[in-house]
C-alpha atoms as a PDB file:
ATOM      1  CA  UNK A   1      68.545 244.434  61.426  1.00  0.00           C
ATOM      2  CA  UNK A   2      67.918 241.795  58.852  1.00  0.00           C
ATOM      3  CA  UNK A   3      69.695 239.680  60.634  1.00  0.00           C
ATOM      4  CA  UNK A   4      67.327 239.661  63.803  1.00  0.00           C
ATOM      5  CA  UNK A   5      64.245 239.664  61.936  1.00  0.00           C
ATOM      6  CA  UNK A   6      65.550 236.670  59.967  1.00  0.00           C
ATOM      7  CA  UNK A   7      66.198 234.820  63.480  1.00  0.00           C
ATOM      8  CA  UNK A   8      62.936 235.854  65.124  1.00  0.00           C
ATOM      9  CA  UNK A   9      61.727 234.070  61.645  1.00  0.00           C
ATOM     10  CA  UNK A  10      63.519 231.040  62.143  1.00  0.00           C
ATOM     11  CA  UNK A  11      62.467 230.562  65.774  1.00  0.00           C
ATOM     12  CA  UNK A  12      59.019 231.473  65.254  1.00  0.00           C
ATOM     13  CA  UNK A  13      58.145 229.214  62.390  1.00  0.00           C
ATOM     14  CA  UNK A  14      58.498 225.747  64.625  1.00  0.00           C
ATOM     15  CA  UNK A  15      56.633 227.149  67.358  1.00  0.00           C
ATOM     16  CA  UNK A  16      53.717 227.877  64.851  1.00  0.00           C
ATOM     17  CA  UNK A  17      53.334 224.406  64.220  1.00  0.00           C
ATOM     18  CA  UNK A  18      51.636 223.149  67.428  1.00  0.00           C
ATOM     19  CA  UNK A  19      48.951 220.370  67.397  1.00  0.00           C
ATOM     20  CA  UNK A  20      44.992 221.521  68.413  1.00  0.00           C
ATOM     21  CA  UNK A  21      42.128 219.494  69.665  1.00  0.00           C
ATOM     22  CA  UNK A  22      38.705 219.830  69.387  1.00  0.00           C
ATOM     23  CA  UNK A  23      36.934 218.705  72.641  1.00  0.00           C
ATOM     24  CA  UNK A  24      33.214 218.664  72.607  1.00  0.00           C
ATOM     25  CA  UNK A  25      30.161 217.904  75.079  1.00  0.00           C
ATOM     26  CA  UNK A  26      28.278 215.073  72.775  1.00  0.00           C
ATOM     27  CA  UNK A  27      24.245 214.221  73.690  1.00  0.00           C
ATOM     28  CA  UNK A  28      22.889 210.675  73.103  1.00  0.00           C
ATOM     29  CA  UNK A  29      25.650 208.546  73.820  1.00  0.00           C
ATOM     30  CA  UNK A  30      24.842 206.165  76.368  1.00  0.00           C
ATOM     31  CA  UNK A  31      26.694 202.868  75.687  1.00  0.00           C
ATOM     32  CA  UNK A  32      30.283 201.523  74.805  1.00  0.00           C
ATOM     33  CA  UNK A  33      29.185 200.917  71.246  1.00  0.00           C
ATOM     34  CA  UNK A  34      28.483 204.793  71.098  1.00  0.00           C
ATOM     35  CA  UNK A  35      31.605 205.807  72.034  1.00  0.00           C
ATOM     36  CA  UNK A  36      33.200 203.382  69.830  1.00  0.00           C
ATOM     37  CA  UNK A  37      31.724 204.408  66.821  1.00  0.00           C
ATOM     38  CA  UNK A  38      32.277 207.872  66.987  1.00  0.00           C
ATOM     39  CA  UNK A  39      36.261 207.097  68.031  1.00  0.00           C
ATOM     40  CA  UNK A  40      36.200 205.194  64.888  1.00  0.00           C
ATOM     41  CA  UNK A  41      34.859 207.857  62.892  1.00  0.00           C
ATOM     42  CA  UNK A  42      37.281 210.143  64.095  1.00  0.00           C
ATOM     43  CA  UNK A  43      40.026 208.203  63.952  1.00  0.00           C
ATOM     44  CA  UNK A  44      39.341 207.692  60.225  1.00  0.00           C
ATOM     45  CA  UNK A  45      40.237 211.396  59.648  1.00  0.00           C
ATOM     46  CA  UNK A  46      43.520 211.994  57.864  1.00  0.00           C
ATOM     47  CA  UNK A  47      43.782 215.245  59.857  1.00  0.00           C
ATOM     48  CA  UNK A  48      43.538 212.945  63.192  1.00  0.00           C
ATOM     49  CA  UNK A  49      46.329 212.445  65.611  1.00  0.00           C
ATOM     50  CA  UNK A  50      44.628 211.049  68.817  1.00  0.00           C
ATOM     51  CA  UNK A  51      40.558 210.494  69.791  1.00  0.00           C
ATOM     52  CA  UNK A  52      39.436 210.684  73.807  1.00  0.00           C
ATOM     53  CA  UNK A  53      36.079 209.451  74.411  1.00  0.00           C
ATOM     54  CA  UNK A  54      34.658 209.913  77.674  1.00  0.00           C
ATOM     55  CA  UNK A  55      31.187 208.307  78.336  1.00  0.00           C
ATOM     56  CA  UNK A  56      30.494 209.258  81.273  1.00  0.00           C
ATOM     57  CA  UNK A  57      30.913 212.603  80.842  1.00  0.00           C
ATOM     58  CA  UNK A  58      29.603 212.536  77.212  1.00  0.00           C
ATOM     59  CA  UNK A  59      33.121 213.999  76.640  1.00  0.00           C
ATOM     60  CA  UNK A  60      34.496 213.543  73.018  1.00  0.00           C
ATOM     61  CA  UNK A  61      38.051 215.126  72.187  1.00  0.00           C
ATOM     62  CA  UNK A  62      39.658 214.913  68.695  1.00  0.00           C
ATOM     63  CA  UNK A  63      43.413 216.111  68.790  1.00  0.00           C
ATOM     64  CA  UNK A  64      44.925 216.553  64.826  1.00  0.00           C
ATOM     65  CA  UNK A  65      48.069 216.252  63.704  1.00  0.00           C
ATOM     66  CA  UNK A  66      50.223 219.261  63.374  1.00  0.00           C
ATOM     67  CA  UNK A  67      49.526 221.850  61.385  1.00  0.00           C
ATOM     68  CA  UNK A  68      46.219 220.340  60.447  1.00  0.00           C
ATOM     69  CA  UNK A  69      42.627 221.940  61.344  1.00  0.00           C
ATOM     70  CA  UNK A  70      38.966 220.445  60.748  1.00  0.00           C
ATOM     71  CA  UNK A  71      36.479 223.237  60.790  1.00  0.00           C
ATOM     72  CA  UNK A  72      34.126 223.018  64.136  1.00  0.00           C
ATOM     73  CA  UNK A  73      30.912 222.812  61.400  1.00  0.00           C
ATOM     74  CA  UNK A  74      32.611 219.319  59.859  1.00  0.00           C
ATOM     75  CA  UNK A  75      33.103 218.294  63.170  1.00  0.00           C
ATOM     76  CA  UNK A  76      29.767 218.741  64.191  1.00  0.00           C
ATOM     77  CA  UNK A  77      28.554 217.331  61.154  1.00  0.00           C
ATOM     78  CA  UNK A  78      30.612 214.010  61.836  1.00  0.00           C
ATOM     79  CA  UNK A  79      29.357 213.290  65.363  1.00  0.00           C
ATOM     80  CA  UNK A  80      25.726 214.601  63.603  1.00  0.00           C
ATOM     81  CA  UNK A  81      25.592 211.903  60.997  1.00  0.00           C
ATOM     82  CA  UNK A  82      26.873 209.473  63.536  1.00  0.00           C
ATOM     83  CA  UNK A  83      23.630 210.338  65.519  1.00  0.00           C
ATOM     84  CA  UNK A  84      24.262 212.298  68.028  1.00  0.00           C
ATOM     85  CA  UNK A  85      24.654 216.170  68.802  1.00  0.00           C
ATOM     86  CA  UNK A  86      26.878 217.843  70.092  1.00  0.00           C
ATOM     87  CA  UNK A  87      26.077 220.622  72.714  1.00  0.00           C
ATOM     88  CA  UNK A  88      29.129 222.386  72.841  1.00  0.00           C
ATOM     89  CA  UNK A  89      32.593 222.592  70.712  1.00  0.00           C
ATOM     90  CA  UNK A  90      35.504 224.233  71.416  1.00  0.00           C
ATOM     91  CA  UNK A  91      39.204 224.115  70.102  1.00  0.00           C
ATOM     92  CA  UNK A  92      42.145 224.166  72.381  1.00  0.00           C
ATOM     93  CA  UNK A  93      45.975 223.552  72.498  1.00  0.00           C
ATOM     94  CA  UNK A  94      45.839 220.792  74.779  1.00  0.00           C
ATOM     95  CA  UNK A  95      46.733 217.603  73.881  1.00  0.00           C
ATOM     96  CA  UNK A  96      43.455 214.499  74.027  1.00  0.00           C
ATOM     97  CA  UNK A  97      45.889 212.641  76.414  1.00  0.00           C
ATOM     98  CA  UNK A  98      46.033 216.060  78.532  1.00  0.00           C
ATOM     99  CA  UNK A  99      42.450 216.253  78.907  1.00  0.00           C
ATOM    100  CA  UNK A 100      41.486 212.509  79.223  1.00  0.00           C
ATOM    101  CA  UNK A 101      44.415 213.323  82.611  1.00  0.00           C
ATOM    102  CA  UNK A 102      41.961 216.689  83.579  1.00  0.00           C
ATOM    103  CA  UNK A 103      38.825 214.469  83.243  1.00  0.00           C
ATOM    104  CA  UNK A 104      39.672 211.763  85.075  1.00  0.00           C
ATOM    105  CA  UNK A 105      41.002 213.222  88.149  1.00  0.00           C
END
């Protein structure tokens, strides 16, 4: 019995290790300098693997490294101090590259 709970262990530990994103509706961007400064903000986060910025669609998406997590508030804060707001927030397990692919269909 040990045995197969130190296996379901084992297995289970790698698979808890998946990457998140934090994809967010953002107000008040309305020009390629917007969206560039925000990316750059976010891409200045340690916990930050990838940054999608959709204009357009006032689409921002911040996918972190494994393992990692930045709290929706300091996220909102971030995109706040840049000078914007953000409507909406959500974390998911898809990837920034994965949405960018949903948006732009």
């Amino acid at each position: 019995m040990r045995k197969i709970a130190f296996l379901l262990m084992a297995f289970a530990i790698p698979f808890s290790t998946y990457a998140a994103s934090i994809k967010a509706e953002v107000n008040g961007m309305v020009c390629a300098f917007c969206a560039k400064g925000i990316e750059k903000k976010l891409k200045a986060l340690p916990q930050s693997q990838a940054v999608f910025v959709d204009l357009k669609k006032h689409i921002v998406v911040l996918e972190l490294k494994p393992s990692q997590e930045v709290p929706l508030d300091e996220f909102k804060a971030i995109i706040k101090d840049a000078g914007y707001d953000v409507s909406s927030a959500e974390i998911t397990d898809k990837s920034a590259a994965e949405i960018k692919a949903e948006i732009t269909r």
